[in-house]
Protein backbone atom coordinates (compact mmCIF):
# COMPACT_ATOMS: atom_id res chain seq x y z
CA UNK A 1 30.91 14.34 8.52
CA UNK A 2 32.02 15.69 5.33
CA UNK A 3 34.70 18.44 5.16
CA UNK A 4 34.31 21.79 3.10
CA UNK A 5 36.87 20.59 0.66
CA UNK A 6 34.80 16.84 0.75
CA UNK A 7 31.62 19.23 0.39
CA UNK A 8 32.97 21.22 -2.53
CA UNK A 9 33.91 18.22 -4.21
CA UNK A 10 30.41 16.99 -4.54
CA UNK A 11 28.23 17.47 -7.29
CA UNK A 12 26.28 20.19 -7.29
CA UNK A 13 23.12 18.26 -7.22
CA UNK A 14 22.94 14.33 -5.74
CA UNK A 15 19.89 12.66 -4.41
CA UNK A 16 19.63 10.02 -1.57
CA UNK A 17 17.32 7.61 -2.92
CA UNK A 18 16.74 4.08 -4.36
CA UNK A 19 16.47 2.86 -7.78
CA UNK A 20 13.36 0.65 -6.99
CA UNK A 21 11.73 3.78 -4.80
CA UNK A 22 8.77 4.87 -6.71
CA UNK A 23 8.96 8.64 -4.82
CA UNK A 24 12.93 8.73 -5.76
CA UNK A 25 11.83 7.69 -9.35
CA UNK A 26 10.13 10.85 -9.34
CA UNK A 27 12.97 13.03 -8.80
CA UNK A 28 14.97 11.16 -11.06
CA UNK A 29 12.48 11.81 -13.88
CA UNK A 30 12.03 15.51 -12.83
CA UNK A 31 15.75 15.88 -13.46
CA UNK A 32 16.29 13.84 -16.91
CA UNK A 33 13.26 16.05 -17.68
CA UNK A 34 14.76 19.45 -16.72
CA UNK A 35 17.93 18.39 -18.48
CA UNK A 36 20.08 18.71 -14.89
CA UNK A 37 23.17 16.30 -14.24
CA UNK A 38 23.07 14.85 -10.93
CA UNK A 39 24.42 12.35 -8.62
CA UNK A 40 22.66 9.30 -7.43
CA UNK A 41 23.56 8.06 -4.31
CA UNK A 42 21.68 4.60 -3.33
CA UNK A 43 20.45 3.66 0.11
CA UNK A 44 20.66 -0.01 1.35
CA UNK A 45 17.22 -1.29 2.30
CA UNK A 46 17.56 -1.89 6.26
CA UNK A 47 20.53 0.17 6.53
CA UNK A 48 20.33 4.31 6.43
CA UNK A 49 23.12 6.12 6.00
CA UNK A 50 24.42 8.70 8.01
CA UNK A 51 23.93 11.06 4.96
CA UNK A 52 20.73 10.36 5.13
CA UNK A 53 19.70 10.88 8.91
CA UNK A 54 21.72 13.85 8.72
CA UNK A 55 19.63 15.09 5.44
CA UNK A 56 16.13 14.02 6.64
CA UNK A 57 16.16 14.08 10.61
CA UNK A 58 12.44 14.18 10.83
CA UNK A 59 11.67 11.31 8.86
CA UNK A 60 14.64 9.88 7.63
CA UNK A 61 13.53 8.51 4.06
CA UNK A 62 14.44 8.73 0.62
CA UNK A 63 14.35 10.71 -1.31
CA UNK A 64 16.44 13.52 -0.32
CA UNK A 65 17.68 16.45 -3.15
CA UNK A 66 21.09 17.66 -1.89
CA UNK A 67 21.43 21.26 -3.60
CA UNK A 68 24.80 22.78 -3.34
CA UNK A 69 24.75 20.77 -0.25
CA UNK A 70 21.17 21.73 1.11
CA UNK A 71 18.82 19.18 1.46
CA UNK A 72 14.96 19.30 0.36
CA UNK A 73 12.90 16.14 1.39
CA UNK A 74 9.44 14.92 0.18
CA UNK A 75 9.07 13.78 -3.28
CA UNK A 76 6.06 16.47 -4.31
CA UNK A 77 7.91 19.15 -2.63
CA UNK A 78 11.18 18.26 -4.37
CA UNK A 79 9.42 18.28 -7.71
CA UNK A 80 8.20 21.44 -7.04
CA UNK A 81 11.75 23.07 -5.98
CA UNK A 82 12.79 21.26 -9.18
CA UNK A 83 10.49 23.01 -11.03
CA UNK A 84 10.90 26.34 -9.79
CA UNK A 85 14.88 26.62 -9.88
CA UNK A 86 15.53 25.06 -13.19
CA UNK A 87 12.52 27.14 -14.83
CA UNK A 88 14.34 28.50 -17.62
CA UNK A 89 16.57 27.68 -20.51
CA UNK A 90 13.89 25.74 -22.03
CA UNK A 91 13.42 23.53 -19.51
CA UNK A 92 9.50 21.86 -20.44
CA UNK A 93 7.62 23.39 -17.02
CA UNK A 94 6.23 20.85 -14.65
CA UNK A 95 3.48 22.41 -12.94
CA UNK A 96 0.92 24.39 -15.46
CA UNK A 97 1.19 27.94 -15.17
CA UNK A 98 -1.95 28.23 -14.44
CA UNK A 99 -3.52 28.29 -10.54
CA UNK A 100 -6.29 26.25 -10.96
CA UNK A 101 -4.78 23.71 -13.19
CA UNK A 102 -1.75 23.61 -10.82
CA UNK A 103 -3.84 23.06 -8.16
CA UNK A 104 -5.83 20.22 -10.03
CA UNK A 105 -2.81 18.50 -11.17
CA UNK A 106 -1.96 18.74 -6.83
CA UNK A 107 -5.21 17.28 -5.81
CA UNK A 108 -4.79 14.21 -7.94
CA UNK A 109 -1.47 13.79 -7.13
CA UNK A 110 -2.48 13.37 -3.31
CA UNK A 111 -5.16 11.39 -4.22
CA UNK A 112 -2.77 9.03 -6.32
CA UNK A 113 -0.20 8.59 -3.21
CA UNK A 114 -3.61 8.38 -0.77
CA UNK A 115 -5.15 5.87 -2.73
CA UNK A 116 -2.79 3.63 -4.57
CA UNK A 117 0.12 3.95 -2.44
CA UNK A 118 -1.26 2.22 0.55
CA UNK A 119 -3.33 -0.60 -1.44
CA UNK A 120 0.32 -1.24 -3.79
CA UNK A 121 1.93 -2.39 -1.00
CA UNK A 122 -0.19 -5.05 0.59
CA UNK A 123 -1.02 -6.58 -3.14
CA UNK A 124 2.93 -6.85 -2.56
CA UNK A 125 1.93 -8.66 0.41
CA UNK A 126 4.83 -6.08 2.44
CA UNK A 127 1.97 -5.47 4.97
CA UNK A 128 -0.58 -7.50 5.89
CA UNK A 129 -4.20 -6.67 4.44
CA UNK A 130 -6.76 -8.16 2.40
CA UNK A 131 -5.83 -8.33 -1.84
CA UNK A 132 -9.15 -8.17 -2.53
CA UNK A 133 -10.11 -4.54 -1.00
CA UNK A 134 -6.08 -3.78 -2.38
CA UNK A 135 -7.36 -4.44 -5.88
CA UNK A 136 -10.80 -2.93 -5.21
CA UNK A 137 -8.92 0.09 -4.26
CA UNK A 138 -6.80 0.71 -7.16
CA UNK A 139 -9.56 -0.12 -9.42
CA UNK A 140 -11.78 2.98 -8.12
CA UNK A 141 -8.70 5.07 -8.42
CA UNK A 142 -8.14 3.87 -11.61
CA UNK A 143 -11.99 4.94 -12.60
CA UNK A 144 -11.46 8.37 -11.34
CA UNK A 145 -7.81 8.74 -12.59
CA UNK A 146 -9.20 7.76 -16.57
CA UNK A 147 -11.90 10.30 -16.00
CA UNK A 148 -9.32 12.62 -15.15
CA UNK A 149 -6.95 12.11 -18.03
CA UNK A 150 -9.72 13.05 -20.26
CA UNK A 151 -10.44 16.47 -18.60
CA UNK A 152 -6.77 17.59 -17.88
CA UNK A 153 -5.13 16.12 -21.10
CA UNK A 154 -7.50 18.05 -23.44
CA UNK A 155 -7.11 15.55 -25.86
CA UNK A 156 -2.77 15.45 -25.79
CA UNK A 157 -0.88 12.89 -24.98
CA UNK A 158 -0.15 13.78 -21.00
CA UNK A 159 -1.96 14.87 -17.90
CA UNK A 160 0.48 17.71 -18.71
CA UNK A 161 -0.44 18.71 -22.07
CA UNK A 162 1.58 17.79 -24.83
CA UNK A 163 4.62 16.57 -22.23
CA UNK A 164 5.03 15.39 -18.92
CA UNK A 165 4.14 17.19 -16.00
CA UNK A 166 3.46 16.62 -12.02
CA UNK A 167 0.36 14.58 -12.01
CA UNK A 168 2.22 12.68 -15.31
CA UNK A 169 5.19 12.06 -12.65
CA UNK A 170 3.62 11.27 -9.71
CA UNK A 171 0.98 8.46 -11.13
CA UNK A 172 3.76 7.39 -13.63
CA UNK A 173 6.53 5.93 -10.78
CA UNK A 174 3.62 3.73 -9.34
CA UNK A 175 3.30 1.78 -12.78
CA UNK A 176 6.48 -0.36 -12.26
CA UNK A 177 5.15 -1.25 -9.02
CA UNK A 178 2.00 -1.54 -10.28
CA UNK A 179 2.95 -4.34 -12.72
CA UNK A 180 4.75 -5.82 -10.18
CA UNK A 181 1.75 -6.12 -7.46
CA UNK A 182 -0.09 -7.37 -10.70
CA UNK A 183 2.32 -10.15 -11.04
CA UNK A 184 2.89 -10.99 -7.27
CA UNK A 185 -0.99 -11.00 -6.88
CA UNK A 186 -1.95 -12.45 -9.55
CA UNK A 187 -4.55 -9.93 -10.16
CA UNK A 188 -4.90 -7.25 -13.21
CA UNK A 189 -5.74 -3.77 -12.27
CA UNK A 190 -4.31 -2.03 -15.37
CA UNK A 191 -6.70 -3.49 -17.63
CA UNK A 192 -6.62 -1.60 -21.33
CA UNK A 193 -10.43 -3.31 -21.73
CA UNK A 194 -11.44 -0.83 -18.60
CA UNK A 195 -9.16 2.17 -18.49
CA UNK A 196 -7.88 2.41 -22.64
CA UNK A 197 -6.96 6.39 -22.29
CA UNK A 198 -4.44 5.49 -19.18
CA UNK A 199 -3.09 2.56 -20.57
CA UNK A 200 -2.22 4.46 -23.73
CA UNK A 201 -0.81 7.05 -21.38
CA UNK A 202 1.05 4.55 -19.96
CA UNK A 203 2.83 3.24 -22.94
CA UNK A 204 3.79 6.48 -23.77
CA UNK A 205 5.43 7.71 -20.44
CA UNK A 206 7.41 4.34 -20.46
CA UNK A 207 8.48 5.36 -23.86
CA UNK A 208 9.63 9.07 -22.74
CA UNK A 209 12.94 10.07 -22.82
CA UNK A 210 12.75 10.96 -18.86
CA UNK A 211 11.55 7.78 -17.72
CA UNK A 212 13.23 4.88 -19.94
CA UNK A 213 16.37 4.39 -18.28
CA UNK A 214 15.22 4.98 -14.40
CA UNK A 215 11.59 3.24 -14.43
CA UNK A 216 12.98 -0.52 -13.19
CA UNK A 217 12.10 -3.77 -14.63
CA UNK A 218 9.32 -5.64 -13.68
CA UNK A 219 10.55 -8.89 -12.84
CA UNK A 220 13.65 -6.80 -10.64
CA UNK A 221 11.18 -4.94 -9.09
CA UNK A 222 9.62 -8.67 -7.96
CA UNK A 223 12.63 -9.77 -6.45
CA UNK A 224 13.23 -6.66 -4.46
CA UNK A 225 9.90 -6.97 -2.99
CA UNK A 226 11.08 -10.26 -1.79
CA UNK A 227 14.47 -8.69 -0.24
CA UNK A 228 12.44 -6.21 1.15
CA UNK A 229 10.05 -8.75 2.80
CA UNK A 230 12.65 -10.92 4.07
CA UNK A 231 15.03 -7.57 5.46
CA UNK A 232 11.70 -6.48 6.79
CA UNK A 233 10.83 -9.61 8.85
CA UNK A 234 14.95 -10.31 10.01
CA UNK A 235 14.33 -6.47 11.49
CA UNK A 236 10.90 -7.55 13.14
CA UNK A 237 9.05 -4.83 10.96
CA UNK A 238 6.89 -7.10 8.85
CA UNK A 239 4.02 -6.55 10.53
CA UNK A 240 3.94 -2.89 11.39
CA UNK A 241 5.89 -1.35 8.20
CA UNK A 242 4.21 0.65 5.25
């Protein structure tokens, strides 16, 4: 355990995460976007730190936001406590100021980590599943996601308005892993022919100044997935992880 002094030392804001982690990608964006300095501190896939059981004893996972030493887990809920404490010195809000579009922007976001979340990983092939239904999956979401855009863009360039917001965030840290499941597959779910207004949406969060320099690589994101796979089945886990 860390002594005061140790404690004091740290920076004022860290997160225990992983650069492939779509949810940590979230914070990191959140962040960059707010304009707040912070620490990363990486995880080891197979390996938690004590940092981290100690941050998130319920259900030790990244990410974790360490503020002034106290820790807030759950990517949504971090954005959220992001958004709230660095609200001011003209820091580009993340959740609409208005109730009902704030709680739009929340339904999708669930429905984004309900949907696509689950069906990512077995086009990964980390669980076992059928591709097929995967794909299937994503597709529908997809559908309902480009309707979406339409409705709580209002013609700008983000779910968010005229710059990234929460629903922007969330859906945006799946599209690495997105292309990646595409690629590992062999299957194309992001297909500009079907879904034009998110694939234009997508090109220009990948362009923003939040997101360039933490969204990962596609073809590092690939051989992860294959350290992850093979950590997964030295641990036993293969089967049964998600």
């Amino acid at each position: 355990m860390a002594s005061s002094g140790e404690e004091q030392a740290a920076a004022a804001v860290r997160v225990i995460g992983g650069w492939a982690s779509h949810y940590a990608i979230r914070v990191y964006v959140a962040l960059k976007l707010k304009g707040v300095e912070y620490e990363f501190l990486q995880e080891v896939v197979g390996n938690k730190s004590e940092l981290l059981l100690k941050s998130n004893p319920v259900h030790k996972k990244i990410p974790v936001l360490l503020h002034h030493g106290k820790p807030i887990a759950e990517s949504m809920i971090i954005l959220q406590y992001i958004d709230e404490v660095w609200a001011s010195d003209g820091a580009p809000a993340i959740l609409p100021a208005d109730p009902y579009a704030r709680s739009v922007e929340r339904f999708w976001a669930q429905y984004v980590d309900d949907k696509i979340s689950p069906a990512s990983v077995v086009l990964r092939g980390v669980i076992n599943g059928d591709k097929n239904e995967a794909a299937a999956q994503v597709y529908t979401a997809l559908q309902h996601l480009e309707e979406a855009f339409v409705k709580c863009s209002q013609g700008k360039s983000y779910f968010g308005g005229d710059n990234i917001g929460f629903l922007d965030i969330v859906l945006g840290s799946h599209l690495g892993w997105l292309k990646a499941a595409e690629e590992i597959a062999g299957v194309k779910v992001l297909d500009e022919s079907k879904f034009p207004e998110l694939t234009a949406w997508a090109d220009r969060f990948y362009a923003h100044h939040a997101v360039k320099e933490v969204m990962p690589e596609t073809d590092k994101l690939v051989q992860f997935n294959k350290h992850l796979i093979n950590v997964l089945k030295a641990k036993g886990m293969f089967r049964s992880h998600v």
